[in-house]
Structures are given as structure tokens and as C-alpha cells.
Protein backbone atom coordinates (compact mmCIF):
# COMPACT_ATOMS: atom_id res chain seq x y z
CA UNK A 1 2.65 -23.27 -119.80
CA UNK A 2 5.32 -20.37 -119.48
CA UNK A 3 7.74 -19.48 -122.18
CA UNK A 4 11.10 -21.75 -122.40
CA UNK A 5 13.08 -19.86 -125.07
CA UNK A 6 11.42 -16.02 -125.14
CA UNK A 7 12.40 -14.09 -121.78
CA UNK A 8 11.75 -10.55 -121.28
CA UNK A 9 13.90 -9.19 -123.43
CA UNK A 10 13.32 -11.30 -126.22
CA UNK A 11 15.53 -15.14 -127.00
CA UNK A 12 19.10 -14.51 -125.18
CA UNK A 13 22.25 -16.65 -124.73
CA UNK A 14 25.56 -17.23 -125.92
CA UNK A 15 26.20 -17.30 -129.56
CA UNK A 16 26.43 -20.83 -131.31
CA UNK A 17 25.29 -22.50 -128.37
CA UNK A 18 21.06 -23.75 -127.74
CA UNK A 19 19.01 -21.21 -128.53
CA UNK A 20 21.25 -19.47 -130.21
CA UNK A 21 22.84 -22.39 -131.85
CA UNK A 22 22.26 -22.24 -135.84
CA UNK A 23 19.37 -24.50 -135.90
CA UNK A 24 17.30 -23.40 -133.56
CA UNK A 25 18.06 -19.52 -134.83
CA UNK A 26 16.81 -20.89 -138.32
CA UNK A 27 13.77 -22.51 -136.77
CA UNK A 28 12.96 -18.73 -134.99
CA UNK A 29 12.99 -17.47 -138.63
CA UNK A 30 10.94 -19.95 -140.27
CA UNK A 31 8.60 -19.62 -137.34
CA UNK A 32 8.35 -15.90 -137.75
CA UNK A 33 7.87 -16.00 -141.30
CA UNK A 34 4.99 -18.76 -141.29
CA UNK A 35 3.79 -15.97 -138.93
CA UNK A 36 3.72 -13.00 -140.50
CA UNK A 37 2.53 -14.77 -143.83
CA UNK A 38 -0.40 -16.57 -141.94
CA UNK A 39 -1.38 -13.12 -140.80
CA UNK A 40 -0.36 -10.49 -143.88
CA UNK A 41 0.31 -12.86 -146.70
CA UNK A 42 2.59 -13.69 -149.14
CA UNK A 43 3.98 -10.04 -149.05
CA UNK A 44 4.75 -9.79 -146.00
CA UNK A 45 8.25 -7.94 -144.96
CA UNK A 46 9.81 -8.52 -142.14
CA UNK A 47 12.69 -5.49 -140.90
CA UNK A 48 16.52 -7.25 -139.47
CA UNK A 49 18.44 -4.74 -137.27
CA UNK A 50 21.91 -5.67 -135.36
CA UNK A 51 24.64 -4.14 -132.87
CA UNK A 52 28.12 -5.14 -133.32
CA UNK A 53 28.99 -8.32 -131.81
CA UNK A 54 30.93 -10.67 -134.05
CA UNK A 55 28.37 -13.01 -134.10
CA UNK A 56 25.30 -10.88 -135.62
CA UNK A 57 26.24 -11.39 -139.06
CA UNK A 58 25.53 -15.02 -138.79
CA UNK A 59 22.52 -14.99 -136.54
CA UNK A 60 21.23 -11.84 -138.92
CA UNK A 61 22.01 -14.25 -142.06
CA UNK A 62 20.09 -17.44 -140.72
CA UNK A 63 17.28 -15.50 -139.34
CA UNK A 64 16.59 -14.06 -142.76
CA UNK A 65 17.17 -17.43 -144.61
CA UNK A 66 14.20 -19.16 -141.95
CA UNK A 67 12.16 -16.15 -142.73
CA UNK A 68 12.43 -16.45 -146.39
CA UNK A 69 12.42 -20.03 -146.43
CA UNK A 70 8.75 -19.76 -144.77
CA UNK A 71 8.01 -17.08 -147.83
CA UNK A 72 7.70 -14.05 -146.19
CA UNK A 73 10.50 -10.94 -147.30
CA UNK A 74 13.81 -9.48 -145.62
CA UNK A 75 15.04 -5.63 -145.53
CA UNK A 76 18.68 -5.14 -143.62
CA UNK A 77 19.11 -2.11 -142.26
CA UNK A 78 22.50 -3.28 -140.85
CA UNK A 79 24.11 -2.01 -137.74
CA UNK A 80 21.33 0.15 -135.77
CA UNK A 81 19.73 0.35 -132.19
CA UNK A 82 16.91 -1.87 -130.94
CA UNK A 83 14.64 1.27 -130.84
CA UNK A 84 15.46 2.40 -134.07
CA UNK A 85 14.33 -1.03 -135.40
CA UNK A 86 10.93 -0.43 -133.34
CA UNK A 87 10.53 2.73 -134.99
CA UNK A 88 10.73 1.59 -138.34
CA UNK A 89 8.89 -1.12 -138.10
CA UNK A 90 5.88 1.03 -136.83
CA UNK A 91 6.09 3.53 -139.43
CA UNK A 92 7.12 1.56 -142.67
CA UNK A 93 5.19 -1.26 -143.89
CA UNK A 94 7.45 -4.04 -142.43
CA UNK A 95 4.96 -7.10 -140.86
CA UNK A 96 8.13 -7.27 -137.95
CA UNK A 97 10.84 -6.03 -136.83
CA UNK A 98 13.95 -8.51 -135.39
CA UNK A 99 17.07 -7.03 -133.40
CA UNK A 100 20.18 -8.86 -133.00
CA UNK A 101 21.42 -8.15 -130.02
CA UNK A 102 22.01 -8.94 -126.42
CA UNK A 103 21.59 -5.17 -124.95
CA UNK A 104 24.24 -4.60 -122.29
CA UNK A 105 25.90 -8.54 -122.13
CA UNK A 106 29.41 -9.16 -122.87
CA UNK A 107 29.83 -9.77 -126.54
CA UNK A 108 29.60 -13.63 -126.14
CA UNK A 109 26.13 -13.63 -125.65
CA UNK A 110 23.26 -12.45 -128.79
CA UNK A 111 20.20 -12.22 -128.87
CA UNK A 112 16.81 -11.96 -130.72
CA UNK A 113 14.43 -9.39 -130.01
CA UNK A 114 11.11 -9.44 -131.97
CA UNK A 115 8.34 -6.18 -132.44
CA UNK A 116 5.43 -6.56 -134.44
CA UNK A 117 4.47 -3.52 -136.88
CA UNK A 118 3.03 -1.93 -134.05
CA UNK A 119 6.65 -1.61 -132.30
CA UNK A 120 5.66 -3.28 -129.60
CA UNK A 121 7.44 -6.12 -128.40
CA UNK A 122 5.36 -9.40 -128.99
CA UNK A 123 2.83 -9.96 -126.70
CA UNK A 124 3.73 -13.54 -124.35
CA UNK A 125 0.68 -15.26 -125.71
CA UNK A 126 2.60 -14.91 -129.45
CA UNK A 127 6.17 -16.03 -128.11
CA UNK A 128 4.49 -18.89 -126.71
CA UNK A 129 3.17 -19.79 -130.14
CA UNK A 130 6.05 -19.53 -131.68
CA UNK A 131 7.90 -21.40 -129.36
CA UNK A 132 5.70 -24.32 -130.52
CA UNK A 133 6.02 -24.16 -133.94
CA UNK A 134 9.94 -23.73 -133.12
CA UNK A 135 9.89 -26.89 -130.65
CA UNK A 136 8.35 -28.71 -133.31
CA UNK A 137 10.50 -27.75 -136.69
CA UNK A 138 13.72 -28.88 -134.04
CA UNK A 139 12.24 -31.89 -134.27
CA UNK A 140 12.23 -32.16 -137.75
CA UNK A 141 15.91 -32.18 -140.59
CA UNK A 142 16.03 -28.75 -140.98
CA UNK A 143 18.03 -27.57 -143.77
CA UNK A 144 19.99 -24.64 -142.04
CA UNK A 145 20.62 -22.34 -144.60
CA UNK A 146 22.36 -18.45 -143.99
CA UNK A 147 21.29 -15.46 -146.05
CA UNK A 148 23.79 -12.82 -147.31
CA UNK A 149 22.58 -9.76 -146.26
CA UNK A 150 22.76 -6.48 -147.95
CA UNK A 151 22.20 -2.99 -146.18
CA UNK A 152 19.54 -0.83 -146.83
CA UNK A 153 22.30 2.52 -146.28
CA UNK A 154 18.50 4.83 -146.23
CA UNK A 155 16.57 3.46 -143.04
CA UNK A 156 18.92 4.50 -140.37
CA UNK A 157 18.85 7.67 -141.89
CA UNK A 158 15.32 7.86 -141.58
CA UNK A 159 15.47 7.25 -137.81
CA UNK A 160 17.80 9.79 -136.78
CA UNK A 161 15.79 12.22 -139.19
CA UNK A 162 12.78 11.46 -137.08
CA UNK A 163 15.04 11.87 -133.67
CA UNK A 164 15.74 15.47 -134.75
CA UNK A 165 12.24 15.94 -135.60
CA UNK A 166 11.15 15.65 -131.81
CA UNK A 167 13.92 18.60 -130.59
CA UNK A 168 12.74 21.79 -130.84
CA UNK A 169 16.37 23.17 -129.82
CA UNK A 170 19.55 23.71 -131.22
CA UNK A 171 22.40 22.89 -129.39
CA UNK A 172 25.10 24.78 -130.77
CA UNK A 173 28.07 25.89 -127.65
CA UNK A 174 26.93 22.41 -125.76
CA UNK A 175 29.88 20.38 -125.42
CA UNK A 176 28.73 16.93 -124.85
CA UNK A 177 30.82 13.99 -123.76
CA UNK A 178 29.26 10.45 -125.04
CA UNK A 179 30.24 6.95 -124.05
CA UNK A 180 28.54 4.86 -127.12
CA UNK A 181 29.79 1.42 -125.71
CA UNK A 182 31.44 0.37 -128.71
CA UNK A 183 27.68 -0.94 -129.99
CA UNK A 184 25.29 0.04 -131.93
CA UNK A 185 24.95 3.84 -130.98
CA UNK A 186 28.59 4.47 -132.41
CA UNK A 187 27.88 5.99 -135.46
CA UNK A 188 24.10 7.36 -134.77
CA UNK A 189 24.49 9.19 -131.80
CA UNK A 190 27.81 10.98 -132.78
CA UNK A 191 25.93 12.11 -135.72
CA UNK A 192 22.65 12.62 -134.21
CA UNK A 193 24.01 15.40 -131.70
CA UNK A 194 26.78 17.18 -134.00
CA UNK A 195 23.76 17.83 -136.61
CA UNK A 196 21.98 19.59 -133.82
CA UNK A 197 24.88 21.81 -133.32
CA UNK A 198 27.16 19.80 -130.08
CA UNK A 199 30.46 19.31 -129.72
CA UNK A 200 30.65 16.08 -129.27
CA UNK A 201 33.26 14.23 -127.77
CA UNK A 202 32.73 10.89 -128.72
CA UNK A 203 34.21 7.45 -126.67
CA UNK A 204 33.53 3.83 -127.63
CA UNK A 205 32.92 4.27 -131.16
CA UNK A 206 35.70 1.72 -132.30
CA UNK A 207 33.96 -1.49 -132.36
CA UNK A 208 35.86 -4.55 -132.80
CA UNK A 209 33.36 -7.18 -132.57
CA UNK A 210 34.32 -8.29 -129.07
CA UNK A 211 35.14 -5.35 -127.23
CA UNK A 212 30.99 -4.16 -127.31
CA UNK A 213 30.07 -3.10 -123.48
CA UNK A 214 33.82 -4.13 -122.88
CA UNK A 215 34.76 -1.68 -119.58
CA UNK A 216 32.29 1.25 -121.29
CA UNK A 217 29.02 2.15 -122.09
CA UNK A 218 25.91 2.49 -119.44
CA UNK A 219 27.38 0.04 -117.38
CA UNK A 220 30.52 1.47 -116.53
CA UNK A 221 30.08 5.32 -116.51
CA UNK A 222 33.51 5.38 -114.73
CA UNK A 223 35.62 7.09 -117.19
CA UNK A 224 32.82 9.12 -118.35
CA UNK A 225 32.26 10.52 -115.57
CA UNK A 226 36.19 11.73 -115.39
CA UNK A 227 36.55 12.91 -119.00
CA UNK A 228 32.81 14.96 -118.04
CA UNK A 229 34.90 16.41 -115.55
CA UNK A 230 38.35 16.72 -117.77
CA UNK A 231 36.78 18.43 -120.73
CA UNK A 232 34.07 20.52 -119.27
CA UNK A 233 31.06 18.75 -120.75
CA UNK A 234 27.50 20.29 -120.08
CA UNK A 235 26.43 16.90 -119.76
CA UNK A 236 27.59 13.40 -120.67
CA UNK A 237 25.62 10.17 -122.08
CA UNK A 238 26.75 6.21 -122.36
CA UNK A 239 24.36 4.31 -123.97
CA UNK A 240 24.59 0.99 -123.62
CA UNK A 241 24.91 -2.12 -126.74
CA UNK A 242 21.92 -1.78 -128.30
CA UNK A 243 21.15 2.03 -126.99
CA UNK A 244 17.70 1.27 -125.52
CA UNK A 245 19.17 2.96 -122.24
CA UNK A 246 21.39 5.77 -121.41
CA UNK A 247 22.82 6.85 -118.08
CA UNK A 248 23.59 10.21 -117.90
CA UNK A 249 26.60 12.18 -115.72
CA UNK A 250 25.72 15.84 -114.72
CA UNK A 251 29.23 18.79 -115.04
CA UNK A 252 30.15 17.48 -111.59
CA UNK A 253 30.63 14.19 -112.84
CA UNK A 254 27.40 13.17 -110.86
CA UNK A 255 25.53 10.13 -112.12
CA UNK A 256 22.17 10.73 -113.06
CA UNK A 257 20.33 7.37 -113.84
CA UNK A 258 17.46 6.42 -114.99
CA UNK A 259 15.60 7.64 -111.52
CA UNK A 260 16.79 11.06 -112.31
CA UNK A 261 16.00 11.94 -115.88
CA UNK A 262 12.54 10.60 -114.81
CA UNK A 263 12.63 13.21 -112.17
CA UNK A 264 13.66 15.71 -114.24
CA UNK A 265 11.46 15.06 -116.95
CA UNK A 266 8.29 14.67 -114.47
CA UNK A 267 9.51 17.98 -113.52
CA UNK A 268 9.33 19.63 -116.90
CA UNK A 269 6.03 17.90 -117.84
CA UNK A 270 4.10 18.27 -114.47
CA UNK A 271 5.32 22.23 -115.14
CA UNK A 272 3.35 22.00 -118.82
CA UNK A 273 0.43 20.02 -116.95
CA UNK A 274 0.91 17.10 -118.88
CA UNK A 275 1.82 14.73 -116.12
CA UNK A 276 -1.66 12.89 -116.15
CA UNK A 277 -2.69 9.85 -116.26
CA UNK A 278 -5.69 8.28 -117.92
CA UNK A 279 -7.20 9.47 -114.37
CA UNK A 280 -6.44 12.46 -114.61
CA UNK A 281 -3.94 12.36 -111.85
CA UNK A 282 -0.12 12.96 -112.40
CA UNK A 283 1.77 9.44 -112.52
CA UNK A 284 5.10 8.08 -113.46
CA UNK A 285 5.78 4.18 -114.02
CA UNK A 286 9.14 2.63 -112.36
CA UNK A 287 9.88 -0.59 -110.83
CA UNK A 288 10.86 -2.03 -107.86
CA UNK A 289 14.65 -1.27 -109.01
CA UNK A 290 13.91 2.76 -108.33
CA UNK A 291 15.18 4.26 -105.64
CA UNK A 292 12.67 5.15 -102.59
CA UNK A 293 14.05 8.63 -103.29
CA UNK A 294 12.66 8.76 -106.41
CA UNK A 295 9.21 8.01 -104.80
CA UNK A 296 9.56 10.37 -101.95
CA UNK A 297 10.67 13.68 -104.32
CA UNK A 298 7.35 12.66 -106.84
CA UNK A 299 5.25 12.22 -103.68
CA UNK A 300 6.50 16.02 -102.58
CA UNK A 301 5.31 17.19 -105.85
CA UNK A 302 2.25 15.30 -105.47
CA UNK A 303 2.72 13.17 -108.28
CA UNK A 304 2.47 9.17 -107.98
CA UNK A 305 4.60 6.25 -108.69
CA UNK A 306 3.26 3.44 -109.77
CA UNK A 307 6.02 0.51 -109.61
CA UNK A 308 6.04 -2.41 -112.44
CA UNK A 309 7.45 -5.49 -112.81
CA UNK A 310 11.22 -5.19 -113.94
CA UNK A 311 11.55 -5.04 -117.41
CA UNK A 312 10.96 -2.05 -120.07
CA UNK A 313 8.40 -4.71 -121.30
CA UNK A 314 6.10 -4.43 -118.43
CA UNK A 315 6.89 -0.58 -117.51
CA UNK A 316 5.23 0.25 -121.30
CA UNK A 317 2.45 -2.31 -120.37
CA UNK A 318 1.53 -0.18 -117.42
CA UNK A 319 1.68 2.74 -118.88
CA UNK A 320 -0.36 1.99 -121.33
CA UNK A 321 -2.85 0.48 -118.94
CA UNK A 322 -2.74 3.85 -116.85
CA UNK A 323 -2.41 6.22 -119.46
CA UNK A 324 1.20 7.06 -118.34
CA UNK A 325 3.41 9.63 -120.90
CA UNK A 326 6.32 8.47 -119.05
CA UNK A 327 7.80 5.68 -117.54
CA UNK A 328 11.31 3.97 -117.10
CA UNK A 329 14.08 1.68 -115.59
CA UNK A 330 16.72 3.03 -112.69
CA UNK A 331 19.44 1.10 -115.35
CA UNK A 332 18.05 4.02 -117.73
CA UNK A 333 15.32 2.48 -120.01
CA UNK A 334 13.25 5.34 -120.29
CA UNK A 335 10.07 5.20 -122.58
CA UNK A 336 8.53 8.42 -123.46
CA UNK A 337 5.19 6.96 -124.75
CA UNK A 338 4.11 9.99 -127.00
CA UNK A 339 7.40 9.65 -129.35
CA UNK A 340 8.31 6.08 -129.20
CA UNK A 341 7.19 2.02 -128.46
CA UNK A 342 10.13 1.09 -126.14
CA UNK A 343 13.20 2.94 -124.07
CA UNK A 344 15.39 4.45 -126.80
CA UNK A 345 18.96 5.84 -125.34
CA UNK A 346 19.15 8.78 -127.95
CA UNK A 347 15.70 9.77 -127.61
CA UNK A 348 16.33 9.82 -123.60
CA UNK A 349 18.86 12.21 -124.20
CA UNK A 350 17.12 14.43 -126.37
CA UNK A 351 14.60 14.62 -123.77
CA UNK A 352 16.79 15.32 -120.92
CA UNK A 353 18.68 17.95 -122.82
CA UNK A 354 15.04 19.57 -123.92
CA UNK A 355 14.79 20.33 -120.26
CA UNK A 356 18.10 21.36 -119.86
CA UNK A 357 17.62 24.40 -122.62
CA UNK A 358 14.19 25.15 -121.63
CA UNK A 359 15.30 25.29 -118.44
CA UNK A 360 18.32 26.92 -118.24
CA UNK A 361 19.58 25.06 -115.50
CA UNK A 362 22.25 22.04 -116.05
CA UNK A 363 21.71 18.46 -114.26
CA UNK A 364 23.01 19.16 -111.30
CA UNK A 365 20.67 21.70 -110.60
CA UNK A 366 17.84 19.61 -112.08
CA UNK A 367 18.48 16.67 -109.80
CA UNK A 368 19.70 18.49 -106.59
CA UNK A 369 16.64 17.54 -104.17
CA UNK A 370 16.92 14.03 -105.31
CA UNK A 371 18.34 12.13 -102.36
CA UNK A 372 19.59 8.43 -103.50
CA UNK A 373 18.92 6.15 -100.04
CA UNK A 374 21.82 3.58 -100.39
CA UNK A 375 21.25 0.54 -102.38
CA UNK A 376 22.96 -3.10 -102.98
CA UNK A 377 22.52 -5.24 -105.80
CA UNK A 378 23.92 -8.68 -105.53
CA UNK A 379 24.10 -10.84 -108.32
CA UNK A 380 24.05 -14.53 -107.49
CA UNK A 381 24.73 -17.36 -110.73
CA UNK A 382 22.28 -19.98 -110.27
CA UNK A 383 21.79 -23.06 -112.01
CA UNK A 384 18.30 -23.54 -110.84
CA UNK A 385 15.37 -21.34 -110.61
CA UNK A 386 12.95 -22.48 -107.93
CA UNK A 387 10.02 -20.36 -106.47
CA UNK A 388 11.95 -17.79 -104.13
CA UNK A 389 9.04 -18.93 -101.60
CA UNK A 390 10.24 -22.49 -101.45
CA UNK A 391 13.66 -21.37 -99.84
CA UNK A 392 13.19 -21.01 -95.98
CA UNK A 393 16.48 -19.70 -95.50
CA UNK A 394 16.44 -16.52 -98.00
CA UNK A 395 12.77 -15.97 -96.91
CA UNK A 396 13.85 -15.89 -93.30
CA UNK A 397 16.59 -13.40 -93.46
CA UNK A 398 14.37 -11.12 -95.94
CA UNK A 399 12.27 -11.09 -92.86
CA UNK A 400 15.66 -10.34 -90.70
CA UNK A 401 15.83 -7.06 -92.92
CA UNK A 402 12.65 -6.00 -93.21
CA UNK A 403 12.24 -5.74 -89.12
CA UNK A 404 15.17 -3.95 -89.28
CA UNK A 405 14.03 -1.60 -91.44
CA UNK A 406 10.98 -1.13 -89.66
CA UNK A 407 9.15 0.75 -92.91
CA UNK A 408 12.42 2.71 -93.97
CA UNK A 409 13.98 0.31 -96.31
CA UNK A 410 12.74 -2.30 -99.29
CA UNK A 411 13.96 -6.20 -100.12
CA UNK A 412 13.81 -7.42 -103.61
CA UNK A 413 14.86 -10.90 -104.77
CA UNK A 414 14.14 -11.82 -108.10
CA UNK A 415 15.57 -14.06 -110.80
CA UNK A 416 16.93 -12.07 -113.97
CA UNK A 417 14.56 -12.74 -117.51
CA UNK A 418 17.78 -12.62 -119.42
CA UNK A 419 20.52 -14.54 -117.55
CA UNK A 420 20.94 -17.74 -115.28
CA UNK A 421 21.37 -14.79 -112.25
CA UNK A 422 19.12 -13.91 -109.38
CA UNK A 423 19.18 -10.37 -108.25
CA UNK A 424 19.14 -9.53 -104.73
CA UNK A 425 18.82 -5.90 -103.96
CA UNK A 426 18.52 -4.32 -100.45
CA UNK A 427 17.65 -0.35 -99.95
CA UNK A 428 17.58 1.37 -96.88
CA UNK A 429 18.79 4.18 -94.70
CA UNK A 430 22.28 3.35 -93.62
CA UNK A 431 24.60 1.65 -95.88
CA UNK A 432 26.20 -0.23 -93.11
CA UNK A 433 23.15 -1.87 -92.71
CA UNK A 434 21.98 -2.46 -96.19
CA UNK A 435 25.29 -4.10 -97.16
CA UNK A 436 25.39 -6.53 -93.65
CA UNK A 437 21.69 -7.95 -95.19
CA UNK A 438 22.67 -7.94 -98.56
CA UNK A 439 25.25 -10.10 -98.35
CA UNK A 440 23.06 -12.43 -95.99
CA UNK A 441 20.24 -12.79 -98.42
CA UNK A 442 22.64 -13.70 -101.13
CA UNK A 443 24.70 -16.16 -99.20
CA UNK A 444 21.30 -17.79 -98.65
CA UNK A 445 20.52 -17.68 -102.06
CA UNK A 446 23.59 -19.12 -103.14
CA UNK A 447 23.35 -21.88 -100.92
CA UNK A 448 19.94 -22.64 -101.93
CA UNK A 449 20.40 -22.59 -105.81
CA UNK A 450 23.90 -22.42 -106.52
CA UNK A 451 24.09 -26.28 -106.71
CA UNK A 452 21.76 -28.40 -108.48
């Protein structure tokens, strides 16, 4: 049977509402405490991270009162990214790691995000598990309890100590713009790249509780991209709520996603000859979301992409099966597997702006050969999932395209892991083109699943 509540990010939906309603959030703790004691015993510790949204306090609270409730131990580290809960997990003696958070959604929606002291996310076969044990405490009269929480002021330090560790520059003269989506990066990151010696000039870092992702951050680089421009930045970054992914704008104000840092990156490592794979041949892990232009400029350096299922989840799992250093998301989830366990928006940067001093060359230069074939994505709200192979009429015009195409252009229709959406995204030569079958595929969609 698949997972109900765990998707690929972890549980997601909107706050105070099933799952994130307070007693199934309490079950999810008790459930990850009996866990982690049945595995590490009565000690066991288990690591609670959040981003801003108004409702992480609570969800933080009645996580940590399940977990306790099932005996197991709580540290708070407060308000902190996804990956620097992953890091601390792995390198402190915590039994798990939870993150509160629902990454680049509007504030409404939370989230629950689960690594095990490895830093990896939970493997599928353990979410299933523990959406047993969850199903079946529902089922009992829970006693909902909620935790106060206090913050342990020390562990986020720790992470950005460990950040600065891995840069080998200092970037004093760099003015840097940064977009911090009003989430969790808003204190880190502004700190993180004025102790390396930046200017920074620092934007969503005002959080109100609500206004997280709100018309900023990695999803809308607009406005970065102008005050890039307007100041003179060397580069800018916008992380996005949690700051697992950063989008970066070049000094033209050029967008450079998460297609081009791997580019760039690729480029810097192939140059070091430590591109390759478990095979011994140079390799780089996307997904079907990357631009064919990313595949073409590897393939003319004669290095391979290998394409994943979406989801920074299954890009680490196939690195790891290949042997991959590197390996991302075009929405800028980009894991660097020798320094971290998931995509990590600060470390992303770090890395791009490594090859930016080695290099000497700024990202427009670094991304120049890059050519972006245009690309549509459609969201569609569904209230239904069925198999996309059981609709005749999408299938049919996804054939449409692909004739059309003849070989020069890609379909991809897939439901989202995180929201009632599916995701219909056409890529080809001529936008003209790709936007007339676009919007055919998703009409068809829409009319397939937009009605129960």
C-alpha cells in the first residue's frame, strides 16, 4: 500500500486542518517517539527545527509533547532551515531530526519533514510504518497535549560555523543582494555572508508570520532581479521558506536557476576532475523539470545527465546509487553530496560563489553558452488523482505534441507530492508552439480531474 499522509516532501497541508489538525500532529509525535525509543532507547533525542509561519509554534509544541509523551527527548533549536536541521541531526547525537515547515507554500499551509540521524529523509518503507501506528492512535482518545518550547540559542550557531567551514574564500568588496523570503533564512544567511566579508543587502528579513514566501523569495525573483540591477550586486540569491533552494540572478539581472549553478558547478568540478561517477564517468543528476539545454551544454562537455524522479528526495537517491557529487532541481534544490544530506540554499550559494572567485569570472560569464529552450508549466487544481494513463483525452494530445516536436521538444504531466495540483510542463523549440500544447494538455487535464 502507498503512503496516505507522508508525500515527498514530508506530511504537508494547511495548518489546523487533517493532517495537520492537532490530533493527528500529536499522533506523528507519539509515533516518532515510540520510534526512535524502539530503536535507540529510552535516551533517545529527537532535534525540532521551524521557519516562520504563525502556525509552527503550535505544530512545534504538539510534536514535542507526542514525542515526549512516547518517552523519547526534545532539543529546540527554534527558527532555522530544513538543511540546517539535517545537518545537525547527522552530526550531534539527536535519534531525528523534524522541520516545521511547508518550503515555498503560502503561509497557510505547514508541514512536517522528518530525517533520521543519518540526515537523510526517512526512507518510504519507515513513513509507511508510521503512518500505521498514526492511523491507529487516531483511532484511539488521544490526550492532545502542546509542549512549551525553549530555544537552544547554540545549534544554529553551529550550522553556520560549519557553512563557513566549507569556503575557502573571503568575500570582502562582493556586494551581494539577497531575497531571504521572509522565512527561515532571514537571520542566517544575512549573517552567514557579512562574516565572510559581503556587503549584503538584505530583502525579506521582516517576517510577520503570514507574509513568509508572500510576493518574495525563490519564487518570485522579480524584484531581485531589479534591485541586482539598481545596486550593482555581483550576484544576488532568494532562498526560498525553509532555504533548501536558492535561485540565483547574475549583474545583468539574468536568472540563473537551479539548471545553471549545476552547470556552473559541473564546470568547476569536471575542471578539478572530480566530476565522476561511481563509474568513473562524469555525471550530474536532474529531473525531468531541467531544461534540454542543460542536457545539451553537459553532453558538449561530455559529461552525462542522468534525470530522476522530481523531488530532492529521489535526485539524492540517485546519486547515491550512481556515485553522483552533484545533483539538483531546475526550482534550485541543489545537493552537493560531499558537504551535505539534502539541497541547502546557503550552501548552494557558497558553492556558486566558490566558482565565481576561483574563477574570476561573474555569472553571466559562467552561464553564457547555456541556451534555455522555452518552457511552460501549467498548474492544474485537481480534486482527484487518477493514473494519467486512464485519461484518453490528455494522453491523446501529449501525443499531438510530441509529433510535433518530432524529437526537439519533451511532455511531462505529473501530479505534485505536496499539493492537490498536477503539473503539466511542455519544452520545445518555439514558444509559440510550446504554449498552443500547453494549454491543450491542461484543458484536458482539467476536464478530466477537475470535477469529482
Amino acid at each position: 500500500m502507498g503512503r496516505q499522509l507522508f508525500g515527498t516532501d514530508g506530511i504537508r497541508g494547511v495548518a489546523g486542518e487533517y493532517p495537520l489538525d492537532r490530533r493527528t500532529v500529536y499522533a506523528v509525535g507519539v509515533a516518532l517517539g515510540h520510534w526512535a525509543v524502539g530503536i535507540h532507547g529510552a535516551e533517545s533525542t529527537i532535534l525540532i527545527g521551524m521557519d516562520t509561519r504563525e502556525s509552527g509554534p503550535w505544530i512545534a509544541g504538539t510534536v514535542a509533547a507526542g514525542i515526549q509523551q512516547a518517552g523519547a527527548k526534545v532539543r529546540f533549536a527554534g527558527l532555522i532551515t530544513t538543511p540546517g536541521v539535517a545537518y545537525l541531526t547527522r552530526t550531534r547525537d539527536f535519534v531525528a531530526g523534524v522541520m516545521i515547515s511547508a518550503s515555498h507554500n503560502p503561509y497557510q499551509d505547514n508541514g512536517i519533514k522528518v530525517f533520521d540521524h543519518s540526515g537523510y529523509k526517512l526512507p518510504d518503507a519507515v513513513e509507511h510504518d508510521l503512518e500505521q501506528e498514526i492511523f491507529a492512535l487516531l483511532e484511539t482518545d488521544l490526550a492532545v497535549r502542546e509542549q512549551a518550547l525553549e530555544v537552544d540559542h547554540g545549534l544554529d550557531r553551529e550550522y553556520i560555523d560549519f557553512l563557513i567551514a566549507t569556503f575557502p574564500h573571503r568575500l570582502d568588496g562582493v556586494r551581494l543582494a539577497l531575497d531571504c523570503a521572509n522565512g527561515a533564512a532571514c537571520e542566517l544567511a544575512p549573517e552567514l555572508f557579512g562574516r565572510l566579508g559581503a556587503e549584503v543587502i538584505a530583502t525579506g528579513c521582516e517576517p510577520d508570520g503570514r507574509n513568509i514566501n508572500l510576493h518574495c523569495g525563490a519564487l518570485h525573483v522579480e524584484a531581485l532581479q531589479r534591485r541586482v540591477v539598481e545596486v550593482g550586486a555581483h550576484a544576488g540569491v532568494a532562498f526560498d521558506g525553509d532555504a533548501d533552494r536558492a535561485i540565483c540572478v547574475a549583474p545583468s539581472g539574468r536568472v540563473v536557476d537551479g539548471d545553471g549553478m549545476l552547470l556552473l558547478v559541473a564546470d568547476s568540478l569536471l575542471r578539478k576532475n572530480q566530476l565522476a561517477a561511481g563509474s568513473g564517468a562524469p555525471v550530474v543528476v536532474a529531473t525531468a523539470m531541467s531544461n534540454l539545454g542543460l542536457e545539451l551544454a553537459l553532453k558538449d562537455r561530455g559529461v552525462g545527465l542522468v534525470r530522476a524522479a522530481v523531488g530532492d528526495k529521489y535526485v539524492l537517491e540517485e546519486m547515491i546509487r550512481l556515485g553522483a557529487p552533484i545533483g539538483g532541481e531546475q526550482s534550485g534544490h541543489v545537493i552537493f553530496h560531499h558537504y551535505a544530506t539534502t539541497g541547502d540554499g546557503m550552501l548552494t550559494a557558497l558553492r556558486v560563489m566558490d566558482v565565481v572567485c576561483e574563477t574570476g569570472l561573474n555569472l553571466d560569464e559562467l552561464v553564457r553558452d547555456l541556451k534555455i529552450y522555452p518552457q511552460i508549466l501549467v498548474n492544474v487544481r485537481v480534486v482527484q488523482k487518477r493514473p494519467l494513463e486512464q485519461l484518453p483525452g490528455v494522453q491523446e494530445y501529449i501525443r499531438a505534441a510530441m509529433t510535433e516536436f518530432n524529437g526537439a521538444g519533451r511532455v511531462l504531466v505529473r501530479f505534485s507530492g505536496t499539493e492537490p495540483l498536477a503539473r503539466v510542463m511542455v519544452e520545445g523549440p518555439d514558444l509559440a508552439l510550446v504554449e498552443h500544447h500547453a494549454r491543450r494538455i491542461a484543458q484536458a487535464v482539467e476536464s478530466e480531474l477537475a470535477s469529482s
